[in-house]
C-alpha atoms as a PDB file:
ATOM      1  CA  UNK A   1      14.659 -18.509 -11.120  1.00  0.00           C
ATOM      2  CA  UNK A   2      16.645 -15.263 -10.255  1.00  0.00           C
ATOM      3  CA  UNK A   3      14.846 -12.147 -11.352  1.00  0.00           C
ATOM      4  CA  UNK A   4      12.159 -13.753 -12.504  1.00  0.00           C
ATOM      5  CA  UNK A   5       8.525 -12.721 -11.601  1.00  0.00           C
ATOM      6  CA  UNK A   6       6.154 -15.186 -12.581  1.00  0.00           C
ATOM      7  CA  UNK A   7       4.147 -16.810 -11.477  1.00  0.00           C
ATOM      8  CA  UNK A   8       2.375 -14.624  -8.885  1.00  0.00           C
ATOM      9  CA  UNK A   9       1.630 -16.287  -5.461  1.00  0.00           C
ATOM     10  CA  UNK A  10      -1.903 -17.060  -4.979  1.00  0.00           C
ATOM     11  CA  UNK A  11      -3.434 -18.533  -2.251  1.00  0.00           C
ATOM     12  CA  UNK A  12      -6.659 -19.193  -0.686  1.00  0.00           C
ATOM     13  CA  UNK A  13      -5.974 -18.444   3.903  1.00  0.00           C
ATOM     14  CA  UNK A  14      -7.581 -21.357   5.795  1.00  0.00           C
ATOM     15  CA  UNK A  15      -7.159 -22.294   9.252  1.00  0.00           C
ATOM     16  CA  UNK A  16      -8.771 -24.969  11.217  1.00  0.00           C
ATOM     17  CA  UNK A  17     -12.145 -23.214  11.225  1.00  0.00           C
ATOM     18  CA  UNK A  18     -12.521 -22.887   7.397  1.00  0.00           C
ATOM     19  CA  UNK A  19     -11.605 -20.049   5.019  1.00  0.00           C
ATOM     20  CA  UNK A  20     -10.456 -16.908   6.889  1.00  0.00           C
ATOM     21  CA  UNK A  21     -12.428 -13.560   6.154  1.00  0.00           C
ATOM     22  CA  UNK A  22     -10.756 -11.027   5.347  1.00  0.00           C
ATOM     23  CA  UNK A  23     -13.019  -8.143   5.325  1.00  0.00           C
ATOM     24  CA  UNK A  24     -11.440  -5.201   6.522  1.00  0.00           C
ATOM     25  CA  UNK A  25      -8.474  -6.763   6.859  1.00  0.00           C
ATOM     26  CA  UNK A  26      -4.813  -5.773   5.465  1.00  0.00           C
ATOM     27  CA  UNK A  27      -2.329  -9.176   4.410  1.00  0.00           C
ATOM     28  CA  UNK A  28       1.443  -8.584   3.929  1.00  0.00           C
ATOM     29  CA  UNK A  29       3.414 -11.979   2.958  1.00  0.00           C
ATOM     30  CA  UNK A  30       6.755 -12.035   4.602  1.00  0.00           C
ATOM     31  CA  UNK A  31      10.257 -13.938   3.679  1.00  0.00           C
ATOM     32  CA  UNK A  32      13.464 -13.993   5.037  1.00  0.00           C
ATOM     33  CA  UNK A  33      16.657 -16.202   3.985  1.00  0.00           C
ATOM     34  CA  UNK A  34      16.815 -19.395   5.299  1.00  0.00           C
ATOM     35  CA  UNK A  35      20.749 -18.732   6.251  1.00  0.00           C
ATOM     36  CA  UNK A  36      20.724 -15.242   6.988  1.00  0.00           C
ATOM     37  CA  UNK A  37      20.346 -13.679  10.556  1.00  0.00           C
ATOM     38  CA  UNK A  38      19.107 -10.442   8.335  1.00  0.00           C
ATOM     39  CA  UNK A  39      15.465  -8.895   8.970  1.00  0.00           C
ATOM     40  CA  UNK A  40      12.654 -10.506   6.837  1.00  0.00           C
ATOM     41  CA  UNK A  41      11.323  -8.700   4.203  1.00  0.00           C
ATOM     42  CA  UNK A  42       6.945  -8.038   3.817  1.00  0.00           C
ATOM     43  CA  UNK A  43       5.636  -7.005   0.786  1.00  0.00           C
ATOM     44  CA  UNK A  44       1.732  -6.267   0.866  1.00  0.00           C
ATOM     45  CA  UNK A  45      -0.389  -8.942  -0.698  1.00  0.00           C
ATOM     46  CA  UNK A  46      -3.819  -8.099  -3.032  1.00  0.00           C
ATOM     47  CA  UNK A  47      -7.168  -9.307  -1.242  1.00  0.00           C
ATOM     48  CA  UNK A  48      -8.491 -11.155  -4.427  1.00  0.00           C
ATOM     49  CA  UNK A  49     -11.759 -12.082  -2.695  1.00  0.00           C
ATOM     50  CA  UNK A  50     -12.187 -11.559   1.159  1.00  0.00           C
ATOM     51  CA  UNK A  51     -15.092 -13.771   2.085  1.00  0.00           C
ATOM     52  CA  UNK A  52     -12.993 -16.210  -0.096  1.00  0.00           C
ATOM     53  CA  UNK A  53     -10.133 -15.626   1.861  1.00  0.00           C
ATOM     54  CA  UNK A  54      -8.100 -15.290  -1.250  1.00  0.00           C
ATOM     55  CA  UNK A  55      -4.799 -13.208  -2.139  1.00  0.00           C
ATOM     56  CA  UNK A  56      -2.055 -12.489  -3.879  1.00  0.00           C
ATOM     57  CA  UNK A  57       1.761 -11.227  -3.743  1.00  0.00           C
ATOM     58  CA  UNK A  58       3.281 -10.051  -7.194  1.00  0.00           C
ATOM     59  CA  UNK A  59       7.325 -10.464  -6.720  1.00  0.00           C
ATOM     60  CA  UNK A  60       8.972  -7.191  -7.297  1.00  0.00           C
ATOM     61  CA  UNK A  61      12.995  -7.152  -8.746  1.00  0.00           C
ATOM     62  CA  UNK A  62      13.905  -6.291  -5.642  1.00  0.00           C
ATOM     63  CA  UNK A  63      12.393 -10.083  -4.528  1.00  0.00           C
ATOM     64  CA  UNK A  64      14.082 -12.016  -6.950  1.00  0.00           C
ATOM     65  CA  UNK A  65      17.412 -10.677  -7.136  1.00  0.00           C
ATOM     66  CA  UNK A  66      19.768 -13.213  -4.860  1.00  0.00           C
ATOM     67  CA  UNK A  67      19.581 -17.202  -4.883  1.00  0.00           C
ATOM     68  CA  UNK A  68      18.896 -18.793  -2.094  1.00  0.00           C
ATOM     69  CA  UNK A  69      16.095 -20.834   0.281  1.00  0.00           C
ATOM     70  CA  UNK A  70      13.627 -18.612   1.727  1.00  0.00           C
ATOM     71  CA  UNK A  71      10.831 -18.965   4.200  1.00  0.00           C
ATOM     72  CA  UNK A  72       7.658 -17.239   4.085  1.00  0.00           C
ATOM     73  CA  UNK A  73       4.125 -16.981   5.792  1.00  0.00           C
ATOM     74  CA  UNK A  74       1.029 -14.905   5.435  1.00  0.00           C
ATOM     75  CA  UNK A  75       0.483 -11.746   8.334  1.00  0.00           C
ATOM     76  CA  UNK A  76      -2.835 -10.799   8.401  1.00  0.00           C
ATOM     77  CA  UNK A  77      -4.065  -7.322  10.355  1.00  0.00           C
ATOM     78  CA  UNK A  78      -7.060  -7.941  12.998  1.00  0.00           C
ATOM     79  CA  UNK A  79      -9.346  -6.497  15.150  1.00  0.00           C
ATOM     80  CA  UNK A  80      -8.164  -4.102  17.768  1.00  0.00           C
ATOM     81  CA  UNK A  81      -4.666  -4.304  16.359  1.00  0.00           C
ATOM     82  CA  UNK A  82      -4.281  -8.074  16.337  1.00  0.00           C
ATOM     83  CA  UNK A  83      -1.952  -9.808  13.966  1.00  0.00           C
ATOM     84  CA  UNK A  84      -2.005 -13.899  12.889  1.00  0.00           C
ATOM     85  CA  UNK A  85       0.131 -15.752  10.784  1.00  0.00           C
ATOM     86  CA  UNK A  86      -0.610 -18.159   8.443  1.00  0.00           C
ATOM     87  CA  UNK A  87       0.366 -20.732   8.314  1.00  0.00           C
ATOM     88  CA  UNK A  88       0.814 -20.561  11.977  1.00  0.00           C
ATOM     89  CA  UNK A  89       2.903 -24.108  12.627  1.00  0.00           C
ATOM     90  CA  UNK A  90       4.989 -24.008   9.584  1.00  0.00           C
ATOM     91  CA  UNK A  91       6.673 -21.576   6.827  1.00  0.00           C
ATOM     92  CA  UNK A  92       6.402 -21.664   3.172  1.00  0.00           C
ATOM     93  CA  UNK A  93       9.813 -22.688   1.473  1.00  0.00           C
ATOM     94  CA  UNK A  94      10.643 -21.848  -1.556  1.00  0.00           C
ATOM     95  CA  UNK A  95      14.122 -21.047  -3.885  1.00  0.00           C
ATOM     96  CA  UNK A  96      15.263 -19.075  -5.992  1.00  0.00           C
ATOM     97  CA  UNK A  97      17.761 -20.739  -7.967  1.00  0.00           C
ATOM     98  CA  UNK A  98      20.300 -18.780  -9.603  1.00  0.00           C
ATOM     99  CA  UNK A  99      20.767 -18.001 -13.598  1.00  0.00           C
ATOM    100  CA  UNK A 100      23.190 -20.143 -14.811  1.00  0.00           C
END
């Protein structure tokens, strides 16, 4: 629901070889508007656990404010520089529906 921000996004970062480890790592989910050519928006997620492969992203106003479909995936920092996205063949789709 607009403005609202709860419940925080927790997830646990798999890919095909099991949970990813995040040790040393720095995660940023990332969102854009499903009908808007504008730039996507990353907010930096909390590493819960990082053998776990576990974080979190607590919406801000700022993330809530306009109604609409978004799409979102998971960008996770690497070695020597190297970024991956997660889910890596998909997005994450969610809306925020307006108050009425």
């Amino acid at each position: 629901m607009q403005t609202d921000r709860s419940p925080i996004l927790r997830v646990e970062l798999s890919d095909a070889s099991g949970v990813i480890d995040l040790t040393d790592a720095a995660v940023f989910f990332v969102y854009r508007n499903k009908y808007s050519g504008v730039a996507p928006i990353s907010g930096a997620a909390t590493i819960i656990s990082a053998t776990g492969g576990t974080v979190e992203y607590a919406w801000t106003t700022n993330d809530t404010q306009s109604p609409n479909v978004y799409y979102g995936f998971w960008r996770i920092s690497g070695d020597n520089g190297k970024w991956s996205s997660h889910p890596n063949d998909s997005y994450l789709r969610f809306v925020i529906n307006p108050i009425l």
